[in-house]
Protein backbone atom coordinates (compact mmCIF):
# COMPACT_ATOMS: atom_id res chain seq x y z
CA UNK A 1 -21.54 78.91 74.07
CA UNK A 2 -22.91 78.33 70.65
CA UNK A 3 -21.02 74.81 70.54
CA UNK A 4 -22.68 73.83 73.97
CA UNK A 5 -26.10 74.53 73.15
CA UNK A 6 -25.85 72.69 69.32
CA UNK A 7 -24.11 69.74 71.52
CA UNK A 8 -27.06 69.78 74.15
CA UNK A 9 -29.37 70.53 71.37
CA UNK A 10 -28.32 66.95 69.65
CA UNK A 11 -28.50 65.06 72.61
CA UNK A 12 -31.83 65.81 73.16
CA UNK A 13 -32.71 64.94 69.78
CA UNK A 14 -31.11 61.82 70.23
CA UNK A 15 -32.44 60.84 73.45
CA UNK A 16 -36.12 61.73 72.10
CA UNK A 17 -35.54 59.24 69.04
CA UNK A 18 -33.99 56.82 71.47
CA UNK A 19 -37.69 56.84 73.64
CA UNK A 20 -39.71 56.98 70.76
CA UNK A 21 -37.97 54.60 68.48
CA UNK A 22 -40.63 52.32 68.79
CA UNK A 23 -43.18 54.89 67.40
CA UNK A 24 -40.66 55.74 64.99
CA UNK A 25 -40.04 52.34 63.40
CA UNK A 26 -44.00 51.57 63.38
CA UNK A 27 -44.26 55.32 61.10
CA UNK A 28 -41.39 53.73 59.02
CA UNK A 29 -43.05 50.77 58.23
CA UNK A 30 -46.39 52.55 58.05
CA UNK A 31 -44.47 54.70 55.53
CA UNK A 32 -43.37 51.50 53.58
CA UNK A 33 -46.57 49.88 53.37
CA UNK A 34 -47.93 52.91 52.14
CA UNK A 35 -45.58 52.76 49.27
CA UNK A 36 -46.17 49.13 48.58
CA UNK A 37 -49.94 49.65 47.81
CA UNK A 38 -49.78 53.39 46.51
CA UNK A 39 -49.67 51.75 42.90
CA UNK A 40 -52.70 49.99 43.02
CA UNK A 41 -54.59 52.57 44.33
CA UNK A 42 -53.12 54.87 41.76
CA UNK A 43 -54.40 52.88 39.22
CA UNK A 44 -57.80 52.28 40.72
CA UNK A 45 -58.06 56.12 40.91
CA UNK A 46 -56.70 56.50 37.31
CA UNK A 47 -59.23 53.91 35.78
CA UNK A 48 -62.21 55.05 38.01
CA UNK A 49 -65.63 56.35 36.65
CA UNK A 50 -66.75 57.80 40.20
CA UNK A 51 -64.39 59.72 42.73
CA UNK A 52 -61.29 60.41 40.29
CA UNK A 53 -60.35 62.94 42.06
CA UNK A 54 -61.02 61.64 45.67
CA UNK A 55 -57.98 58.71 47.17
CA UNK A 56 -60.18 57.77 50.08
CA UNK A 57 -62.58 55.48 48.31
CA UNK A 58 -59.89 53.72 46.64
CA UNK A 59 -57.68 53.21 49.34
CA UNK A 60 -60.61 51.74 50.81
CA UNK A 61 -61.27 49.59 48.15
CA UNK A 62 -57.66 48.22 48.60
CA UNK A 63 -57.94 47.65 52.23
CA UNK A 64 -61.28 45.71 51.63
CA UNK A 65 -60.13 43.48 48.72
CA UNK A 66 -56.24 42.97 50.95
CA UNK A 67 -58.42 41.57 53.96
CA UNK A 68 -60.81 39.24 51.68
CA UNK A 69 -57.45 37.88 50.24
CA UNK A 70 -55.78 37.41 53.27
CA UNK A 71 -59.05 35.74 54.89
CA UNK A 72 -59.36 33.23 51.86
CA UNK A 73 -55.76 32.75 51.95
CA UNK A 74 -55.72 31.73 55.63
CA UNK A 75 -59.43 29.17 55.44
CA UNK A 76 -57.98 27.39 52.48
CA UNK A 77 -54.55 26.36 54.30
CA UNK A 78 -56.56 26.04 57.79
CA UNK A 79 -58.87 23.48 55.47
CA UNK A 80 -55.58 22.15 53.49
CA UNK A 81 -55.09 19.27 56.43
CA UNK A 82 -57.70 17.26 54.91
CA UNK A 83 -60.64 19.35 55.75
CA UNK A 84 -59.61 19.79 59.37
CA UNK A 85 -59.54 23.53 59.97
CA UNK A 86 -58.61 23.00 63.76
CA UNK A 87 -55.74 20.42 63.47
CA UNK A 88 -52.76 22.53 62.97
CA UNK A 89 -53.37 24.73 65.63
CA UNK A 90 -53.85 22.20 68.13
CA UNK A 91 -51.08 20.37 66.61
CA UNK A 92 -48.43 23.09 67.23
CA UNK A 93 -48.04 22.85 71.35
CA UNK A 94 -47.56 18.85 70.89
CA UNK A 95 -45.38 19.55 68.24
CA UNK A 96 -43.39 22.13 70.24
CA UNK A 97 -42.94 19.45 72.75
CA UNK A 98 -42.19 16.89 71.27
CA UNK A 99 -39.17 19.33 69.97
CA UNK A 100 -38.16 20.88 73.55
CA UNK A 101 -38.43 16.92 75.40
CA UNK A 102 -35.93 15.23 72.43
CA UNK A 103 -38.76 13.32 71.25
CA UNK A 104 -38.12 14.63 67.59
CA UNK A 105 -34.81 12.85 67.17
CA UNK A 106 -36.84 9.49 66.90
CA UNK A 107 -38.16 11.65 63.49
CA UNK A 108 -34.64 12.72 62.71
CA UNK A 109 -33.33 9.14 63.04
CA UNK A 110 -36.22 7.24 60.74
CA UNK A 111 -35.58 10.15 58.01
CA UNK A 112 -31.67 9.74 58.12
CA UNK A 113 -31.39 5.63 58.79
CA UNK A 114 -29.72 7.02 62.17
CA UNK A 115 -28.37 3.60 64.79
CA UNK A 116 -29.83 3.56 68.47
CA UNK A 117 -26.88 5.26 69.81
CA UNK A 118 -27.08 8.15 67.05
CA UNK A 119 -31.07 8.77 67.24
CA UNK A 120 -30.10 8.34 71.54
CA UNK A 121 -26.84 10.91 71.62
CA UNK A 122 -29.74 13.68 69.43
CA UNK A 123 -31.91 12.79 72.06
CA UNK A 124 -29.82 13.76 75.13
CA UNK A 125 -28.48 16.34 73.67
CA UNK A 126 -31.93 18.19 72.94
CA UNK A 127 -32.99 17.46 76.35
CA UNK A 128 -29.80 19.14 77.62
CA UNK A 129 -31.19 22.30 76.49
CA UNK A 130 -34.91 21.64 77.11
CA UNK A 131 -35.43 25.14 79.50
CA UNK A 132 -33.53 26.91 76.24
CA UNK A 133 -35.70 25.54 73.95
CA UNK A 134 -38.84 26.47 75.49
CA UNK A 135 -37.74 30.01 76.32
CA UNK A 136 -37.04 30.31 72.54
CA UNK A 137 -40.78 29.48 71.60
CA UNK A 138 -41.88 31.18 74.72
CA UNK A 139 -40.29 34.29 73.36
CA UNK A 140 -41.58 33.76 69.43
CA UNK A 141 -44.91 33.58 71.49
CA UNK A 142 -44.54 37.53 73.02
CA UNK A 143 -42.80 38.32 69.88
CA UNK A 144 -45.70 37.09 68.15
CA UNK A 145 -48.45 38.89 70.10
CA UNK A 146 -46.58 42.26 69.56
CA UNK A 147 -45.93 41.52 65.64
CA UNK A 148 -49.77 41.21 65.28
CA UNK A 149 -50.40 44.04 67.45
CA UNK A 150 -47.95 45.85 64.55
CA UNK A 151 -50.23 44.72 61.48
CA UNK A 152 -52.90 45.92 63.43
CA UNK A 153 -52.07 49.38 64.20
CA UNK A 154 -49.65 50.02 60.88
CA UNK A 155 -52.22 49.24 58.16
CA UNK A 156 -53.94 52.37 59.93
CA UNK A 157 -51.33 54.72 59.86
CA UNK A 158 -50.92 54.21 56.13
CA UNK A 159 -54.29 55.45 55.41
CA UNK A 160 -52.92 58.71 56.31
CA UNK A 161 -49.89 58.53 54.59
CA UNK A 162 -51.88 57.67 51.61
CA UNK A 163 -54.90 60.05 51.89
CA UNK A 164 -52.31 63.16 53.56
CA UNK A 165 -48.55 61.84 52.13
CA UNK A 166 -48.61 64.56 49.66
CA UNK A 167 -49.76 66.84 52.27
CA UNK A 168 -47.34 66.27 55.01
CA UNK A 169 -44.84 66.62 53.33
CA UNK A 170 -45.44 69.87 51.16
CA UNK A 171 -45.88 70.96 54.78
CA UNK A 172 -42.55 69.75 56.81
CA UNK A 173 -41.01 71.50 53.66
CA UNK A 174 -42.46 74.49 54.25
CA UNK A 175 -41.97 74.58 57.97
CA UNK A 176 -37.87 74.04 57.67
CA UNK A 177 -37.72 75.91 54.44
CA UNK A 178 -36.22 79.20 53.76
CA UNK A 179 -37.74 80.85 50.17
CA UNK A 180 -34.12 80.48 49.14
CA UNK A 181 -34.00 76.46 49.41
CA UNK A 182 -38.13 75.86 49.11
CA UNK A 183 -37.46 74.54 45.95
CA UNK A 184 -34.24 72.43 46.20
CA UNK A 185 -35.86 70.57 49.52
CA UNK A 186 -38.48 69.86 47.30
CA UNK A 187 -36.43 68.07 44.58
CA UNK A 188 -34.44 66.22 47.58
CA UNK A 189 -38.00 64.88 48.32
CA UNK A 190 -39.23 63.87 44.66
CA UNK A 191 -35.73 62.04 44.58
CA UNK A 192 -36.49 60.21 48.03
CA UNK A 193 -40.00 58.95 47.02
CA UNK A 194 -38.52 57.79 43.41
CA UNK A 195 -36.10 55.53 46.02
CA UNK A 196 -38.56 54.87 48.27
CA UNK A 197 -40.58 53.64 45.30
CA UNK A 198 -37.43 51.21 43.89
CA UNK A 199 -36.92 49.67 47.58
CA UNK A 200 -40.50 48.94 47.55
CA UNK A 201 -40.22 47.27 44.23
CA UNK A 202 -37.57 45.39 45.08
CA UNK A 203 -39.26 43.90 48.20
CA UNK A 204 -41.92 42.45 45.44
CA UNK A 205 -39.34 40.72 43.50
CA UNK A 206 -38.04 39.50 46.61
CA UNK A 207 -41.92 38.15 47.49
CA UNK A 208 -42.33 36.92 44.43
CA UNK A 209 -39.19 34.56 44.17
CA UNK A 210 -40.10 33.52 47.63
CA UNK A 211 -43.65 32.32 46.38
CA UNK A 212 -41.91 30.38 43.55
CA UNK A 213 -39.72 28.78 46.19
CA UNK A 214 -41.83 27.17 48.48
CA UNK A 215 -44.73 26.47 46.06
CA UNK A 216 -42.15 25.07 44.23
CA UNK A 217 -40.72 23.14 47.31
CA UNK A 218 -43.99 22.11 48.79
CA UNK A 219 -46.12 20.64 45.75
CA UNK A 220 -42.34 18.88 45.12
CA UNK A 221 -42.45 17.03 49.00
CA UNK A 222 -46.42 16.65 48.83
CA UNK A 223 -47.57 19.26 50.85
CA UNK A 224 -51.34 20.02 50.43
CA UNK A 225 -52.43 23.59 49.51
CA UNK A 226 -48.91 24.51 48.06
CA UNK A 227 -49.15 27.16 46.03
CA UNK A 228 -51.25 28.84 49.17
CA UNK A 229 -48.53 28.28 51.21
CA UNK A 230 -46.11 29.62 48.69
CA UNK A 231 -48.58 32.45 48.69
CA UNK A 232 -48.22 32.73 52.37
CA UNK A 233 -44.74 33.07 52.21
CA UNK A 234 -44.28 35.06 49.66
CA UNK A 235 -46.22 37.96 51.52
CA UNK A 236 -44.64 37.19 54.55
CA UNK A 237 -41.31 38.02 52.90
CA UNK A 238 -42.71 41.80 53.49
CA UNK A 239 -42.40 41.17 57.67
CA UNK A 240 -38.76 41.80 58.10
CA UNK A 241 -37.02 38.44 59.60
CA UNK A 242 -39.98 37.18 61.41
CA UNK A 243 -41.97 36.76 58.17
CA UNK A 244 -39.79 34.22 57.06
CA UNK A 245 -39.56 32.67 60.51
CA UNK A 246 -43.31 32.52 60.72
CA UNK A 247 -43.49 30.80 57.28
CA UNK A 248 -41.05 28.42 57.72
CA UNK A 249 -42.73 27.67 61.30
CA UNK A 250 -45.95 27.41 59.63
CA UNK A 251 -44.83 25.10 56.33
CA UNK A 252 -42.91 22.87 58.80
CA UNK A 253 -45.76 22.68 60.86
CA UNK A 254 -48.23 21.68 58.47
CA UNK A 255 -45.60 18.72 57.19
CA UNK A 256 -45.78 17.97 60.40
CA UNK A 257 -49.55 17.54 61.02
CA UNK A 258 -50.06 16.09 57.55
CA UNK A 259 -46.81 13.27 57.53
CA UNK A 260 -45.58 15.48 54.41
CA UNK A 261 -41.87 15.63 54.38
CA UNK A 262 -40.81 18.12 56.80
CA UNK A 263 -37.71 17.24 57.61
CA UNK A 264 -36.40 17.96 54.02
CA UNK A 265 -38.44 21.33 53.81
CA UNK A 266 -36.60 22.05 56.61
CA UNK A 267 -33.34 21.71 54.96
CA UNK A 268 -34.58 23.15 51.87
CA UNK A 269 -35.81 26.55 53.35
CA UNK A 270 -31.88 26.74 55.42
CA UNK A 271 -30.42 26.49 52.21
CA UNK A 272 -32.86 29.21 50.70
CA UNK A 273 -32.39 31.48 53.40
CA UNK A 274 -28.91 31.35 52.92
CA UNK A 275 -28.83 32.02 49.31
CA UNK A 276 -31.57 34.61 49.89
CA UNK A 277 -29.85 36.33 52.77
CA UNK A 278 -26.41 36.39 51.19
CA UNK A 279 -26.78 36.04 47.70
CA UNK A 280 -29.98 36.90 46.01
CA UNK A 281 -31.53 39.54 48.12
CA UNK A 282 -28.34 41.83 48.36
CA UNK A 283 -28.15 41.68 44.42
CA UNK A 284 -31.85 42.47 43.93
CA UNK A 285 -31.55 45.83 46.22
CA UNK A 286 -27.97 46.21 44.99
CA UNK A 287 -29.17 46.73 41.07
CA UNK A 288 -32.37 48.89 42.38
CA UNK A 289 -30.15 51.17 44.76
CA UNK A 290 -27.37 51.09 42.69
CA UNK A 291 -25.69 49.80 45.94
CA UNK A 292 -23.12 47.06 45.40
CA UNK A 293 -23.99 43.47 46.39
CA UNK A 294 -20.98 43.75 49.20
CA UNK A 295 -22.27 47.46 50.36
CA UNK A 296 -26.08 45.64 50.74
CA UNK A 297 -24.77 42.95 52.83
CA UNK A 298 -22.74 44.57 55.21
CA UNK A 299 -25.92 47.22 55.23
CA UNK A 300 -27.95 44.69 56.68
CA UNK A 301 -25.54 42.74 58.93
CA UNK A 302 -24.36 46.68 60.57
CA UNK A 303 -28.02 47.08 60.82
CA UNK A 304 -28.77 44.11 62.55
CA UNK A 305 -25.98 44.38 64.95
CA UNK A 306 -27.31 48.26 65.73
CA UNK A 307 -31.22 47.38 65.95
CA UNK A 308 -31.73 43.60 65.50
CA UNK A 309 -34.21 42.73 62.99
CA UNK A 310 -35.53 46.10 62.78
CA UNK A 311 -32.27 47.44 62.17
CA UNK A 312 -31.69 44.66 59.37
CA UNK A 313 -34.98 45.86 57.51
CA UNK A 314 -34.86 49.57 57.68
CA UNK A 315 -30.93 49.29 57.04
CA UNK A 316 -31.06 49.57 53.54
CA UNK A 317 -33.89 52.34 53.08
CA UNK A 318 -32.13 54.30 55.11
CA UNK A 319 -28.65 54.07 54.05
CA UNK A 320 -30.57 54.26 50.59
CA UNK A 321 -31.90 57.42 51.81
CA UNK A 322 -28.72 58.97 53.56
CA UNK A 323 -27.13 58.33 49.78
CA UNK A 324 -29.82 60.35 48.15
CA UNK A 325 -28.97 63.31 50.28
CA UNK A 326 -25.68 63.47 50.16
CA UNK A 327 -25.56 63.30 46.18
CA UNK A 328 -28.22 66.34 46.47
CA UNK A 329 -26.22 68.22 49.13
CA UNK A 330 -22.79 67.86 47.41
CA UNK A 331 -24.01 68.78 43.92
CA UNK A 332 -25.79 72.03 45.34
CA UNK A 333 -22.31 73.01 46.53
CA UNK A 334 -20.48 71.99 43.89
CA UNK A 335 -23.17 74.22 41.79
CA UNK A 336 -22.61 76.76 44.25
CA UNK A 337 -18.40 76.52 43.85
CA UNK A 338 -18.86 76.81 40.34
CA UNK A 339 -21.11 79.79 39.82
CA UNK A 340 -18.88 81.59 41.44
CA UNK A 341 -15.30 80.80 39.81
CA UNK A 342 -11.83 82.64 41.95
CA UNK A 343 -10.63 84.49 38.89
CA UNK A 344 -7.35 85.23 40.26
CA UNK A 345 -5.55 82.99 42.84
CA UNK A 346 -2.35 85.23 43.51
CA UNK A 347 -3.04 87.95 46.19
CA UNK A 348 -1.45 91.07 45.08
CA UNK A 349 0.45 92.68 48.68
CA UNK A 350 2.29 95.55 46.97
């Protein structure tokens, strides 16, 4: 009987997680974003004449001087095509377009010296898989609608994790806790935040050798504005897989509006992704983690195959996490084992 109920008991809990999962990964990344600016309001709060002991004002103070950034960041790459704010939006449908009706291959063939029949075969082939192409954008489109519906609602959940964090979770602890393991649920959770806290930091390097990329990249293949749109990207590297695809939609987008060379930043961002997917970010969390470079990648590809991009992003904070717990749990029991040693392993039957 007791079996039954702790088997029906888990499949509720897993078919409540299952319906709520998209509450649950906006909390997660609500959670994360949390982290990322916790630091700076730390030190705000730290160096502050007024309110020391209050983290509402300065959390406030970091939301106001994120959204002037972001709004100055945005006007100067809206103004970068040559003082046309409007042009690269209106750009992007004819550019879509000209992708989904083959029309880019006459592009493709000037930039590669491409025959007739070459630039004609590219042509054909695109418009083979014209009603694929256009679902593809048609989908980014949704995707995109409900990814700024996300920045919308999970900069507002953070407040409370910042202003409550402590909190919430001095509470949970004390609402699963038994006075015998208060205090070891309580080092579990100093450990998570100190890996919660490396993850985050890791995500920054990641941004920031993004930004060096494609300001890099961009001022290289005369791009106006670059290191804005380096800036761009490297803060997009936060968004997990759509960041980058956003950025790279955006940078080629802008080459395109502005006859920079797009078709090479093309092929330079492939290559960086690659390098970044495979190579540089699984070393970056490897060495913060202490997760190996091999145990990272096949973190995120599992992940992705469970939850799709989601799954790729949370992935590694959670297997990060899952680690964390199991090195507490097994030392407590190995702890256990040894304060109370078997003194005598023969059982006497006489």
């Amino acid at each position: 009987m007791v079996v039954l109920l702790t088997a029906l008991a888990f499949a509720a809990l897993v078919t409540i997680v299952w319906v709520a999962r998209e509450i649950i990964v906006l909390f997660a990344f609500a959670i994360l974003f949390a982290y990322l600016i916790n630091p700076v309001v730390r030190a705000l709060q730290g160096h502050s004449l007024l309110f020391r002991n209050l983290k509402g004002p300065h959390v406030a103070e970091v939301y106001a001087v994120f959204l002037i950034c972001v709004g100055v960041l945005l006007h100067s790459i809206a103004f970068g095509a040559q003082h046309r704010p409007l042009e690269v939006l209106r750009g992007i449908p004819a550019a879509i377009e000209r992708v989904a009706s083959g029309e880019i291959a006459a592009d493709l063939g000037a930039n590669f010296h491409w025959n007739d029949a070459q630039t004609e075969r590219v042509r054909t082939t695109i418009r083979g898989h014209h009603d694929e192409i256009s679902g593809f954008f048609a989908g980014a489109e949704r995707k995109g609608f409900a990814l700024a519906g996300a920045l919308v609602v999970i900069p507002i959940l953070a407040i409370f994790f910042l202003s409550e964090g402590e909190n919430l979770a001095d509470q949970a602890i004390q609402l699963v806790a038994t006075p015998r393991t208060r205090e070891n649920l309580r080092a579990l959770a100093v450990e998570l935040d100190f890996t919660m806290q490396r993850y985050i930091r890791a995500k920054v390097i990641l941004a920031l050798l993004s930004f060096c990329f494609y300001s890099l990249a961009t001022l290289a293949l005369g791009y106006p504005k670059p290191f804005l749109l380096g800036a761009l990207a490297g803060v997009l590297e936060f968004i997990p897989m759509a960041g980058w695809m956003i950025s790279c939609f955006t940078i080629v987008t802008v080459g395109f509006v502005t006859h920079s060379h797009w078709i090479w930043m093309l092929g330079l961002i492939a290559v960086w992704r690659l390098a970044m997917d495979y190579g540089i970010s699984p070393r970056v969390m490897g060495h913060e983690l202490e997760l190996h470079p091999v145990v990272a990648i096949f973190t995120m590809m599992a992940g992705g195959a469970v939850g799709g991009i989601v799954g790729i992003y949370l992935s590694i904070p959670l297997v990060a996490a899952l680690r964390v717990i199991w090195r507490h749990v097994t030392t407590r029991e190995n702890v256990s084992a040894s304060a109370f040693p078997v003194q005598n392993s023969r059982v006497d039957l006489t």
